[in-house]
PDB file of N, CA and C in Angstrom:
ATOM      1  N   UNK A   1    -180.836  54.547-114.990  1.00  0.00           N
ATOM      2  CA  UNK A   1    -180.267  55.075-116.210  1.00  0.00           C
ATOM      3  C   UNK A   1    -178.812  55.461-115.953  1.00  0.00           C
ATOM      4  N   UNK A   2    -177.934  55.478-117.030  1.00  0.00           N
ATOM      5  CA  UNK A   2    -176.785  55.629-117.355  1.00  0.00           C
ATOM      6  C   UNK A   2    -176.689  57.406-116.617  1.00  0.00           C
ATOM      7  N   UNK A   3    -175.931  57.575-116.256  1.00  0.00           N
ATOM      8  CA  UNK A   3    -175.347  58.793-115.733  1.00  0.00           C
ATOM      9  C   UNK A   3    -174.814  59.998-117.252  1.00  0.00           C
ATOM     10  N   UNK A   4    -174.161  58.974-117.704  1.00  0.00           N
ATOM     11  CA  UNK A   4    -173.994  59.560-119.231  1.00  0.00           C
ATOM     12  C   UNK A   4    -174.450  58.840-120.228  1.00  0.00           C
ATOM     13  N   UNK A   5    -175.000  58.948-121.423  1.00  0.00           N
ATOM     14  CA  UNK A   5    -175.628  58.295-122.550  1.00  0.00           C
ATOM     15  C   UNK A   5    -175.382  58.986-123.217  1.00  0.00           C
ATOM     16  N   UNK A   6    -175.409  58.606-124.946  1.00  0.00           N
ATOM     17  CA  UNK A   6    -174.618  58.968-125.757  1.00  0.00           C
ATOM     18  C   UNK A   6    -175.695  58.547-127.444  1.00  0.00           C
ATOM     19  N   UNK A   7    -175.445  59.066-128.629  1.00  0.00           N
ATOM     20  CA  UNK A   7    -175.625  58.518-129.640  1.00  0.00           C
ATOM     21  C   UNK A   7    -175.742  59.148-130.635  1.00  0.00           C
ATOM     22  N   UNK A   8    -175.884  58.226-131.891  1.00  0.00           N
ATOM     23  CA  UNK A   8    -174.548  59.004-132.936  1.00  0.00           C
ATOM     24  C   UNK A   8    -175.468  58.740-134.358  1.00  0.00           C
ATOM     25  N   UNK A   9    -176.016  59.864-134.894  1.00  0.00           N
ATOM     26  CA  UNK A   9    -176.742  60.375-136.439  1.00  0.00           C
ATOM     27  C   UNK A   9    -176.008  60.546-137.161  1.00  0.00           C
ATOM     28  N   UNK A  10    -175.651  59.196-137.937  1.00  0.00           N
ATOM     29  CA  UNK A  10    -175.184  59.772-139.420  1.00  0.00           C
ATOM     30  C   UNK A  10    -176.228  60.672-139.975  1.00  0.00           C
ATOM     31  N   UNK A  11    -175.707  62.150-140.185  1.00  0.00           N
ATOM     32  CA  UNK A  11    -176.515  62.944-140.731  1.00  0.00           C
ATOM     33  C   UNK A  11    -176.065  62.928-142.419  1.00  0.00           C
ATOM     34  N   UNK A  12    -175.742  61.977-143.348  1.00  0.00           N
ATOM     35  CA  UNK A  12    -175.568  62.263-144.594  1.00  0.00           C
ATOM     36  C   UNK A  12    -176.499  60.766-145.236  1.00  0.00           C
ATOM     37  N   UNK A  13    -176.727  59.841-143.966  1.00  0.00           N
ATOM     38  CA  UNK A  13    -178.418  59.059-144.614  1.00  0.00           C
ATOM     39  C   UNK A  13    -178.937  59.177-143.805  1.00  0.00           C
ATOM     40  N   UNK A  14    -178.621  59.736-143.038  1.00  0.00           N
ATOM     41  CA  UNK A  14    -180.127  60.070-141.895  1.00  0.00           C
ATOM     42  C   UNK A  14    -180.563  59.010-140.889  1.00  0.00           C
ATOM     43  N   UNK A  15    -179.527  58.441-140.462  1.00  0.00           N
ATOM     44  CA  UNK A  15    -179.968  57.335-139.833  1.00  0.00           C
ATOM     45  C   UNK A  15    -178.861  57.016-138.525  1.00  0.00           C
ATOM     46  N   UNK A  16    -179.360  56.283-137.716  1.00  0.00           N
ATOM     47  CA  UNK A  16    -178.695  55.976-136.454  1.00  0.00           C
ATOM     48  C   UNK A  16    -176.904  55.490-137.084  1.00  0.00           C
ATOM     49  N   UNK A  17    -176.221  55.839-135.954  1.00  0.00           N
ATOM     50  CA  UNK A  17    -174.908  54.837-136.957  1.00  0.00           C
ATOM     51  C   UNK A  17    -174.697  53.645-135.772  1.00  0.00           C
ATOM     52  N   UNK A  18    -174.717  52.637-136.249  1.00  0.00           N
ATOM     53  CA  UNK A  18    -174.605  51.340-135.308  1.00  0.00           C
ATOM     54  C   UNK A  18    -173.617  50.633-134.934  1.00  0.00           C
ATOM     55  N   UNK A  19    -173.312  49.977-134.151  1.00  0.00           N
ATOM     56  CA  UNK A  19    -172.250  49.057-133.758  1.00  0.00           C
ATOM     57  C   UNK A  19    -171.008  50.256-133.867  1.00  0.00           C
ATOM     58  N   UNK A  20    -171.366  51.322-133.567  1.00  0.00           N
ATOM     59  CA  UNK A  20    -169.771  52.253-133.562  1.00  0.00           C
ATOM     60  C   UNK A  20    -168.920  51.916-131.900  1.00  0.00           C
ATOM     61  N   UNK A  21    -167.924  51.736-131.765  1.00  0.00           N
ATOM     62  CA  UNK A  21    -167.059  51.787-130.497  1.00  0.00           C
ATOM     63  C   UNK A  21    -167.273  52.718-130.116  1.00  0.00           C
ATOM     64  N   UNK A  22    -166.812  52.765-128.182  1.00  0.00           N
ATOM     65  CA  UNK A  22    -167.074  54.260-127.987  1.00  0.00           C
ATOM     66  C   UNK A  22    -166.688  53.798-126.939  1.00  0.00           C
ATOM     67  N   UNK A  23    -165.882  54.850-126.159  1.00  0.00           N
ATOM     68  CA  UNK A  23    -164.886  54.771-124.704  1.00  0.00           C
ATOM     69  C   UNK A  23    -164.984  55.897-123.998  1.00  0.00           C
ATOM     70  N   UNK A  24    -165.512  55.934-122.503  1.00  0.00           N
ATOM     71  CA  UNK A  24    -165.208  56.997-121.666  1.00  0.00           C
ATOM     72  C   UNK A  24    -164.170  57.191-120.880  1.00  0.00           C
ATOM     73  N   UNK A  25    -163.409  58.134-120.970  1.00  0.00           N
ATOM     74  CA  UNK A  25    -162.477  58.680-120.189  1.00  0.00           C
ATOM     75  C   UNK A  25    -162.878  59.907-119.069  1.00  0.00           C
ATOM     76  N   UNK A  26    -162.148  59.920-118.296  1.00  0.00           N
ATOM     77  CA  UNK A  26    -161.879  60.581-116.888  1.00  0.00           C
ATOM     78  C   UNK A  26    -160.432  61.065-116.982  1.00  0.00           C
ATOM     79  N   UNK A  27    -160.332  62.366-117.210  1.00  0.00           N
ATOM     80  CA  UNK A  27    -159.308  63.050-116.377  1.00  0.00           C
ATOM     81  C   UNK A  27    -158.638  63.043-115.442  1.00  0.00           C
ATOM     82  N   UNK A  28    -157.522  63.015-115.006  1.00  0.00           N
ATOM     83  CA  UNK A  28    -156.992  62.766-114.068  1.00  0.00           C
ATOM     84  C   UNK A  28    -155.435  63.329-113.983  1.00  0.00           C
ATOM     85  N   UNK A  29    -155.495  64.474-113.457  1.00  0.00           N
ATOM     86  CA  UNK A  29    -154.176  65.637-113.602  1.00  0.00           C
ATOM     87  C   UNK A  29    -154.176  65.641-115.290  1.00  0.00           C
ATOM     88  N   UNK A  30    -152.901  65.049-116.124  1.00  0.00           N
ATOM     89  CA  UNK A  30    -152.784  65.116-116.937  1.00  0.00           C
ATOM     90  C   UNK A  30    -152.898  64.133-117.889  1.00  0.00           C
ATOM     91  N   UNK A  31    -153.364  63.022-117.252  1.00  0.00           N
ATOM     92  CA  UNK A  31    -153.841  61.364-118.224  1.00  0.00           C
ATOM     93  C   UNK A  31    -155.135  61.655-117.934  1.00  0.00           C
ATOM     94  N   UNK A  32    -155.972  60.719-118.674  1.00  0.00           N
ATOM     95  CA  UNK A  32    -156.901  60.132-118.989  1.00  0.00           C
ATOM     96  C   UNK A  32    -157.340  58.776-118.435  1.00  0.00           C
ATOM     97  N   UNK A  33    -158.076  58.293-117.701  1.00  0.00           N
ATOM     98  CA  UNK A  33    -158.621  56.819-117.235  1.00  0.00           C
ATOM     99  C   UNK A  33    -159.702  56.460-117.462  1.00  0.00           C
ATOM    100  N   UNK A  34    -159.802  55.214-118.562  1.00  0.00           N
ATOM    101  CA  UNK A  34    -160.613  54.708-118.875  1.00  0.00           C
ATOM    102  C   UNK A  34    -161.948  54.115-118.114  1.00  0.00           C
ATOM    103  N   UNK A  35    -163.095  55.004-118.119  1.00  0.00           N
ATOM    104  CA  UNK A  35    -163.962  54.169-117.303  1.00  0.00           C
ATOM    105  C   UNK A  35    -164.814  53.340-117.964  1.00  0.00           C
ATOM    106  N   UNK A  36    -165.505  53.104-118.874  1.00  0.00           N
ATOM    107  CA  UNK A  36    -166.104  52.296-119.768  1.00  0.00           C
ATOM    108  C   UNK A  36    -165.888  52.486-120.981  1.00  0.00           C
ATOM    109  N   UNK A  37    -166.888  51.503-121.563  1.00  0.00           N
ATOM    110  CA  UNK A  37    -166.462  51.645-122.978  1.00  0.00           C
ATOM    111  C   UNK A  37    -167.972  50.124-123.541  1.00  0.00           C
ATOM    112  N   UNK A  38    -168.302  50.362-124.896  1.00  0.00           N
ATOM    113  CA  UNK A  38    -169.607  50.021-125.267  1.00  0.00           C
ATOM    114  C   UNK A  38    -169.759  50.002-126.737  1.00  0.00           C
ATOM    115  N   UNK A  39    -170.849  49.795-127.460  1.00  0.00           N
ATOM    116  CA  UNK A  39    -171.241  50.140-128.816  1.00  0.00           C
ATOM    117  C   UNK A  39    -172.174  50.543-129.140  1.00  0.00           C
ATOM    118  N   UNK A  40    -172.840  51.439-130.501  1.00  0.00           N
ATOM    119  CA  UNK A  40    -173.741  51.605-130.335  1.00  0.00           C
ATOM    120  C   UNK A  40    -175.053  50.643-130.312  1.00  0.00           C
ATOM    121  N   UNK A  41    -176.059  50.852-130.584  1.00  0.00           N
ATOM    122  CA  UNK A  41    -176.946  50.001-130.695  1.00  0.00           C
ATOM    123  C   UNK A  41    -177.554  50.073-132.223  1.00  0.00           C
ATOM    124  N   UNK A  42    -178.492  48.954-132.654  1.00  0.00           N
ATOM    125  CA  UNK A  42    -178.982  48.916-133.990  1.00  0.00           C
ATOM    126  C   UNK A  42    -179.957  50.779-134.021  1.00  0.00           C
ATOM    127  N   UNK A  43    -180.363  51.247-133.091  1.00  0.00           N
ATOM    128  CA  UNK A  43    -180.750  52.430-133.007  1.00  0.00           C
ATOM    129  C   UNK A  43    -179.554  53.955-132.460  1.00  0.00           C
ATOM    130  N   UNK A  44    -178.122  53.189-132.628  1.00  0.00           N
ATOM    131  CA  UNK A  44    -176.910  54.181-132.903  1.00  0.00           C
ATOM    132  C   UNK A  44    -177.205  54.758-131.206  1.00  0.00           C
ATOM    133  N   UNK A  45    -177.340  54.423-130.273  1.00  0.00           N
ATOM    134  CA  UNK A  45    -177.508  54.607-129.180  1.00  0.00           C
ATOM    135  C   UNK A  45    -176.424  53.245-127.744  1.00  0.00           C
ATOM    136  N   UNK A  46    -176.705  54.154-127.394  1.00  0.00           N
ATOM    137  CA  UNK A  46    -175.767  53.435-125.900  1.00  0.00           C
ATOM    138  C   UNK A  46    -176.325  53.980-124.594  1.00  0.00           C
ATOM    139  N   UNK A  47    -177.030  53.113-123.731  1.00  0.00           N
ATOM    140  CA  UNK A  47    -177.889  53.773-123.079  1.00  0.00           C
ATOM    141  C   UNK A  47    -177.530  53.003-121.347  1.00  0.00           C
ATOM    142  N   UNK A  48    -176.793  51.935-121.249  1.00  0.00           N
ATOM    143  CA  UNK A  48    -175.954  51.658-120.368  1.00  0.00           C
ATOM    144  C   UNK A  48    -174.366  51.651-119.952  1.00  0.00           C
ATOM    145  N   UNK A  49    -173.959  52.595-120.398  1.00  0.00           N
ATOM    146  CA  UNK A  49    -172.365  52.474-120.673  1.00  0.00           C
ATOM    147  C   UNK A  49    -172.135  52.621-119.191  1.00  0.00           C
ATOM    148  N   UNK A  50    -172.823  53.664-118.107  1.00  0.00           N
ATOM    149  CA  UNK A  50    -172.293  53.276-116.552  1.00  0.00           C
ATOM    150  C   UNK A  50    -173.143  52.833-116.074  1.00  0.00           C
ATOM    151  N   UNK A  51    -173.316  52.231-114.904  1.00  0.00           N
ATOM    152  CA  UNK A  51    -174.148  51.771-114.058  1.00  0.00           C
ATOM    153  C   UNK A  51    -174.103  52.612-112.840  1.00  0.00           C
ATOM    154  N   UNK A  52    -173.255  53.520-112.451  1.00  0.00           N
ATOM    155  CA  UNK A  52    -172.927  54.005-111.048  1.00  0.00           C
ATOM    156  C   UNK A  52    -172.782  55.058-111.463  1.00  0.00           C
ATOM    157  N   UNK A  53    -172.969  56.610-110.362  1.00  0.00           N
ATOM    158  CA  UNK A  53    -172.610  57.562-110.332  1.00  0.00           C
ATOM    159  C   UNK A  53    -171.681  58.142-110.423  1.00  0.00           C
ATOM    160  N   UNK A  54    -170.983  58.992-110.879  1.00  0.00           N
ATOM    161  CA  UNK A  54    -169.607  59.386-110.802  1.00  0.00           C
ATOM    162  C   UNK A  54    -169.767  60.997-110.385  1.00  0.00           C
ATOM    163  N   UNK A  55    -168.304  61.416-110.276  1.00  0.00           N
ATOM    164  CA  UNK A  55    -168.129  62.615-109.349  1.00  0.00           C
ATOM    165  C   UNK A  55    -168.060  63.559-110.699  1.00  0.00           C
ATOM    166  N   UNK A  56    -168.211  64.671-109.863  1.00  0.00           N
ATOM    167  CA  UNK A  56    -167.577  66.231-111.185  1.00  0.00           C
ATOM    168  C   UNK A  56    -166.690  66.090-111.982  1.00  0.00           C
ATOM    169  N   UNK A  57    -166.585  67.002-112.920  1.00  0.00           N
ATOM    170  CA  UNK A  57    -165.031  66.801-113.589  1.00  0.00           C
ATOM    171  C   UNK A  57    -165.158  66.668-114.601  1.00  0.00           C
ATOM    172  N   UNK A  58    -164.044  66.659-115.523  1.00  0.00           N
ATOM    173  CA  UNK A  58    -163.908  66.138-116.905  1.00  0.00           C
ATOM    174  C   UNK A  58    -164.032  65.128-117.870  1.00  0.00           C
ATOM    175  N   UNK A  59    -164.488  65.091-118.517  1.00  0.00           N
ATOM    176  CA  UNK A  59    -164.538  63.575-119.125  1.00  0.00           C
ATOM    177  C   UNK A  59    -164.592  63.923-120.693  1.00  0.00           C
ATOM    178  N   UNK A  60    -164.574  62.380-120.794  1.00  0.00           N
ATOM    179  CA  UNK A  60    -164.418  62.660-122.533  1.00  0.00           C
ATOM    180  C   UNK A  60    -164.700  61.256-123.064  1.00  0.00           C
ATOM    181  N   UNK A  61    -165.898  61.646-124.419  1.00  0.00           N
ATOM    182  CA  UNK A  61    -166.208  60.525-124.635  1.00  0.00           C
ATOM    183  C   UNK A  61    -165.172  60.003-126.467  1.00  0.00           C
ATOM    184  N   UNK A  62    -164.906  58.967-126.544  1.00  0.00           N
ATOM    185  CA  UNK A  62    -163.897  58.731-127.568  1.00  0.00           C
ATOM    186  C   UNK A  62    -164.892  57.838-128.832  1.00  0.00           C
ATOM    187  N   UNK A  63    -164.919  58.316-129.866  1.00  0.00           N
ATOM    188  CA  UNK A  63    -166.067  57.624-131.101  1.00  0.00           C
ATOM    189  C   UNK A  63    -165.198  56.820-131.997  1.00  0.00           C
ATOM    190  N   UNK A  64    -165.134  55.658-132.052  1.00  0.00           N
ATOM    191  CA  UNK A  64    -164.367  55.213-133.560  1.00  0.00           C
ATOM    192  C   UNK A  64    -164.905  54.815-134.133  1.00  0.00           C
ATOM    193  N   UNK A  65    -164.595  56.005-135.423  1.00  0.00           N
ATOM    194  CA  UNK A  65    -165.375  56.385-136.344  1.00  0.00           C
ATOM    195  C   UNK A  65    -164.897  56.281-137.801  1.00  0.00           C
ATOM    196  N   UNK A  66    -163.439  55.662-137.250  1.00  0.00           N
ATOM    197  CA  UNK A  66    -163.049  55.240-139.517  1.00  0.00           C
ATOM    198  C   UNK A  66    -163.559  53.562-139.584  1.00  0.00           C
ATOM    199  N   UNK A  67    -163.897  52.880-138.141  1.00  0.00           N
ATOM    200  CA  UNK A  67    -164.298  51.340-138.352  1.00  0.00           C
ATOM    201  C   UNK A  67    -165.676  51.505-139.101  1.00  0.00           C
ATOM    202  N   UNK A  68    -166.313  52.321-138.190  1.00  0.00           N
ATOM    203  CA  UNK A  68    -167.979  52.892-138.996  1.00  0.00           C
ATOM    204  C   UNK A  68    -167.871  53.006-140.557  1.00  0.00           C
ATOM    205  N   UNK A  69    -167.103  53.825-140.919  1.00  0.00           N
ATOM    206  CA  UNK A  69    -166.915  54.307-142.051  1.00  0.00           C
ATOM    207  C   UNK A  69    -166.753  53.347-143.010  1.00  0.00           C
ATOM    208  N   UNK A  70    -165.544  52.757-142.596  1.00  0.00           N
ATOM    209  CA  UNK A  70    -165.037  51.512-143.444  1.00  0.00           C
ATOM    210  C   UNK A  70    -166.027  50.146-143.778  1.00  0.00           C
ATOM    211  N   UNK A  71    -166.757  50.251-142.746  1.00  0.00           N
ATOM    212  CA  UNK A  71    -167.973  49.097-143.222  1.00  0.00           C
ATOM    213  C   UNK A  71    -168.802  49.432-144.284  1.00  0.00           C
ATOM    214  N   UNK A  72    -169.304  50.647-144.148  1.00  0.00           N
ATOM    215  CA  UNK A  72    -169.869  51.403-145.081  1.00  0.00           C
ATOM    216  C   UNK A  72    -169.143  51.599-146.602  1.00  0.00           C
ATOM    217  N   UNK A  73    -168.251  51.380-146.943  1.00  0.00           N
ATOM    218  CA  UNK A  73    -167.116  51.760-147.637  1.00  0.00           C
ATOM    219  C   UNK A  73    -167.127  52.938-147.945  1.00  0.00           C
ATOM    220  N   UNK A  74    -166.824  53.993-147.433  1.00  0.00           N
ATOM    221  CA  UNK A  74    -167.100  55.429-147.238  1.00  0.00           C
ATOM    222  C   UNK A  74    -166.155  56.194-147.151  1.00  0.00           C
ATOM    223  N   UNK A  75    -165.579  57.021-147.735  1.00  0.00           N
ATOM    224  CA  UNK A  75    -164.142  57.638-147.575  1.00  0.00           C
ATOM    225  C   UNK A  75    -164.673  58.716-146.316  1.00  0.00           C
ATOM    226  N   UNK A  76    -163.623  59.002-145.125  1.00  0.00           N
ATOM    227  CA  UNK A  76    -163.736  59.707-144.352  1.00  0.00           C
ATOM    228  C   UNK A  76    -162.078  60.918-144.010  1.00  0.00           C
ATOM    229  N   UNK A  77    -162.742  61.493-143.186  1.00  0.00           N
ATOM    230  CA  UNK A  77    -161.530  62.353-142.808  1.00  0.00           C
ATOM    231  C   UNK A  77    -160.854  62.396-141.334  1.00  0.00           C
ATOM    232  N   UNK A  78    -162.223  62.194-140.276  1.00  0.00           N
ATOM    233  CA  UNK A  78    -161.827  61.722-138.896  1.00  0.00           C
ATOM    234  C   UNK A  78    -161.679  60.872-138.483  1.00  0.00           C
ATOM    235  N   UNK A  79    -160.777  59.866-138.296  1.00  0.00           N
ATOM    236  CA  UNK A  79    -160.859  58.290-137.658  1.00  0.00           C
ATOM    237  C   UNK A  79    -160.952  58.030-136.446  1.00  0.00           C
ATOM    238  N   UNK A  80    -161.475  59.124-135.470  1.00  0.00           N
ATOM    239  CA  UNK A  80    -162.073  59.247-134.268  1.00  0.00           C
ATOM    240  C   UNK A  80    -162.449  60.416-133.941  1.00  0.00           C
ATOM    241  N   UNK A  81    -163.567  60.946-133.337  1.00  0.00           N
ATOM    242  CA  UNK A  81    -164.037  62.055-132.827  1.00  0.00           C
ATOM    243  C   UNK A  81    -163.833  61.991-130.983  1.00  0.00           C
ATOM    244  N   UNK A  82    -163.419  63.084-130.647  1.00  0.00           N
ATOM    245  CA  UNK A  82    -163.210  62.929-129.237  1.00  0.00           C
ATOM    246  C   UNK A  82    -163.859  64.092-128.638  1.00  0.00           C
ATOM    247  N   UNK A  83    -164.870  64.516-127.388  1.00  0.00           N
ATOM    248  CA  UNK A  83    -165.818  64.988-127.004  1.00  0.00           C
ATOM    249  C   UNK A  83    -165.215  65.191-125.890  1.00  0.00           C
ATOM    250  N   UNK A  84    -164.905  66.519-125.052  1.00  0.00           N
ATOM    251  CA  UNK A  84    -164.548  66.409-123.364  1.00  0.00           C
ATOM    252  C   UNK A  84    -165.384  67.348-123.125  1.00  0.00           C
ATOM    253  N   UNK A  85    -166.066  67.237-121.657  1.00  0.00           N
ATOM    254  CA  UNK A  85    -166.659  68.070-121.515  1.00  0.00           C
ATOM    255  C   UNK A  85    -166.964  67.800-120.128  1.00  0.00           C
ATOM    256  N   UNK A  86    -167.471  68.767-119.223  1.00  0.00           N
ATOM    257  CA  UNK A  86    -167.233  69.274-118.112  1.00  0.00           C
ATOM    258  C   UNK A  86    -168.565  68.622-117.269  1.00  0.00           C
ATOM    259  N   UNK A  87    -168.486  67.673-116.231  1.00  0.00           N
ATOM    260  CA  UNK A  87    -170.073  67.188-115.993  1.00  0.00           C
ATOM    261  C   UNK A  87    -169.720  67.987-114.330  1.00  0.00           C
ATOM    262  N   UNK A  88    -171.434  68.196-113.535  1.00  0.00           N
ATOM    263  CA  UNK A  88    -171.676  68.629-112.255  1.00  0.00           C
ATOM    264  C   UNK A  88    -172.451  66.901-111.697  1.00  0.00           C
ATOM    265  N   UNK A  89    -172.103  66.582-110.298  1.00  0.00           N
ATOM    266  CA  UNK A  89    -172.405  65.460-109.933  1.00  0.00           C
ATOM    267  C   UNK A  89    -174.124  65.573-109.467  1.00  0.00           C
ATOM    268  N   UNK A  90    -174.703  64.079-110.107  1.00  0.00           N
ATOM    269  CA  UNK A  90    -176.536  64.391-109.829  1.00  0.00           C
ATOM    270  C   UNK A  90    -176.772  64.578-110.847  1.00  0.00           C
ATOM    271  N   UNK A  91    -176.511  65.098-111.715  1.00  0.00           N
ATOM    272  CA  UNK A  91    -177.390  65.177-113.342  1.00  0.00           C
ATOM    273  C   UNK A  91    -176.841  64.247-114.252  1.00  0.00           C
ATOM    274  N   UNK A  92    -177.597  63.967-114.976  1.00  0.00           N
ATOM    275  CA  UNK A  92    -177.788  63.006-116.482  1.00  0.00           C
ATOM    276  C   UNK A  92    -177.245  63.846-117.846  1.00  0.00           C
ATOM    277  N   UNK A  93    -176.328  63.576-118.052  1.00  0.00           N
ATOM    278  CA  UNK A  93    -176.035  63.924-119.493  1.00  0.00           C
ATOM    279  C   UNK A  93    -176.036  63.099-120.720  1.00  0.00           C
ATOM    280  N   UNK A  94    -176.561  63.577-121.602  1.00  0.00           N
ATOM    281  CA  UNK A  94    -176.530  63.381-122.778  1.00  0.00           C
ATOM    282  C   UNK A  94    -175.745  63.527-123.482  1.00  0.00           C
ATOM    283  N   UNK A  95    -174.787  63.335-124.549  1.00  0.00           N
ATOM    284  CA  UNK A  95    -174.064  63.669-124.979  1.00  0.00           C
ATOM    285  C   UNK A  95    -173.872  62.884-127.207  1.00  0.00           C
ATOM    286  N   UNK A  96    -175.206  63.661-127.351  1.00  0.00           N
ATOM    287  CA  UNK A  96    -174.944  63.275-129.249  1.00  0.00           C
ATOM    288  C   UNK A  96    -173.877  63.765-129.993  1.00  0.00           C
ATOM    289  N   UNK A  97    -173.852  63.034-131.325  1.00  0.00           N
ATOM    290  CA  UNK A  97    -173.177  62.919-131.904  1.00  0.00           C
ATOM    291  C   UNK A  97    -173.596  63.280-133.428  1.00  0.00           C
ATOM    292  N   UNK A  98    -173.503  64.485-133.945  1.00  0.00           N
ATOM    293  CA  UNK A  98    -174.213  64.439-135.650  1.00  0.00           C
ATOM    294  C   UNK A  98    -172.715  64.149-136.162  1.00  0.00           C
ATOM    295  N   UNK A  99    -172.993  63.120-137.379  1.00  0.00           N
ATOM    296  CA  UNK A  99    -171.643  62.406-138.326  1.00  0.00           C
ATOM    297  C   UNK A  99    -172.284  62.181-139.292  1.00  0.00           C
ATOM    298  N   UNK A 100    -171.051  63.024-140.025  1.00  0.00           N
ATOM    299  CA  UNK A 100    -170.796  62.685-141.794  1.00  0.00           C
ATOM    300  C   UNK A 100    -169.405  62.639-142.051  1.00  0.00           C
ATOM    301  N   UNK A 101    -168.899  61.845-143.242  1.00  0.00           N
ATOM    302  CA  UNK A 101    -167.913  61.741-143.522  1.00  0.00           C
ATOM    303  C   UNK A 101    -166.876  62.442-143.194  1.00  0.00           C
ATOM    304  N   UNK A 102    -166.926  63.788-143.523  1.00  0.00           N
ATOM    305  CA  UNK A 102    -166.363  65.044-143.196  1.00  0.00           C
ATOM    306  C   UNK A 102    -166.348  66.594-142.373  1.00  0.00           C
ATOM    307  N   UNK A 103    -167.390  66.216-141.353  1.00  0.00           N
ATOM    308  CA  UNK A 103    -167.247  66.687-139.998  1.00  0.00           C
ATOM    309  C   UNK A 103    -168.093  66.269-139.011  1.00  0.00           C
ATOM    310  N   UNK A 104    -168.391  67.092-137.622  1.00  0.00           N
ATOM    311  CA  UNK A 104    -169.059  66.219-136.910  1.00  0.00           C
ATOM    312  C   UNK A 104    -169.933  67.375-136.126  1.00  0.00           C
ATOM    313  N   UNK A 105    -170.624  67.142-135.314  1.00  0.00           N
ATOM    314  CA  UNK A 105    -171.262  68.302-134.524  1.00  0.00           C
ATOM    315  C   UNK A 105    -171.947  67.490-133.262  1.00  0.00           C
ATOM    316  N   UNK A 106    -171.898  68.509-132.225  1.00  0.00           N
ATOM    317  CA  UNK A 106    -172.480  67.779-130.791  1.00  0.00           C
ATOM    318  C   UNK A 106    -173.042  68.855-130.068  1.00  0.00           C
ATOM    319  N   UNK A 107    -173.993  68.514-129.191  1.00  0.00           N
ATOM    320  CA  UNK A 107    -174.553  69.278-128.134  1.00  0.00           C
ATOM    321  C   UNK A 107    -175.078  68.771-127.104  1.00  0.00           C
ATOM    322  N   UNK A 108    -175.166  69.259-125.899  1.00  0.00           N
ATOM    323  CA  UNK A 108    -175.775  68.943-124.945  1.00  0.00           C
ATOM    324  C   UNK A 108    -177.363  67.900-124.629  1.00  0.00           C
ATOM    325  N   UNK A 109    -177.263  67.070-124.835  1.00  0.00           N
ATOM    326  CA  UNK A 109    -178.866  67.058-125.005  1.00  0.00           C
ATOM    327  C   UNK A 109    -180.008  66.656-123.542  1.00  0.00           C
ATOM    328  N   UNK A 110    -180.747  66.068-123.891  1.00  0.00           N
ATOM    329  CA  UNK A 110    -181.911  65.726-122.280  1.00  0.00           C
ATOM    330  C   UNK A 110    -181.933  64.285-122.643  1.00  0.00           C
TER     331      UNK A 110
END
């Protein structure tokens, strides 16, 4: 399993959001380095984005989220949601995504 996994509930139909882009970044002093990057799945999920372990540290996962929108023809307000957050090396994170047009919400998950 993916070291980090990810996925994204449109919470305004209640349903997975699919084929969304999505890019991980790594910290690094004061840039950012791209380590993968993926889509969701027909179940709004991404469940191989790494294959390998990575070290402590910062990261941040990047959602584009006005392409989502725009398929949908959906007026929105965020045209990307961006997530950083602090991982310890050896554990599995989760990292969801609740989306609606006009805000977003995340938490830790298993």
């Amino acid at each position: 399993m993916s070291p980090i996994t990810t996925h994204i509930l449109d919470t305004t139909l209640g349903k997975p959001a699919s084929h969304v882009a999505i890019r991980l970044y790594q910290q690094q002093a004061t840039d950012w380095t791209e380590l993968a990057s993926g889509h969701t799945d027909d179940d709004g999920r991404i469940r191989d984005l790494l294959a390998e372990a990575i070290p402590s540290g910062i990261y941040k996962l990047r959602f584009e989220t006005q392409a989502y929108f725009d398929r949908l023809g959906v007026a929105s307000f965020y045209p990307f949601v961006e997530i950083i957050f602090s991982i310890k090396t050896g554990e599995h994170y989760h990292v969801p995504l609740l989306l609606n047009p006009f805000g977003f919400s995340t938490y830790r998950g298993s």
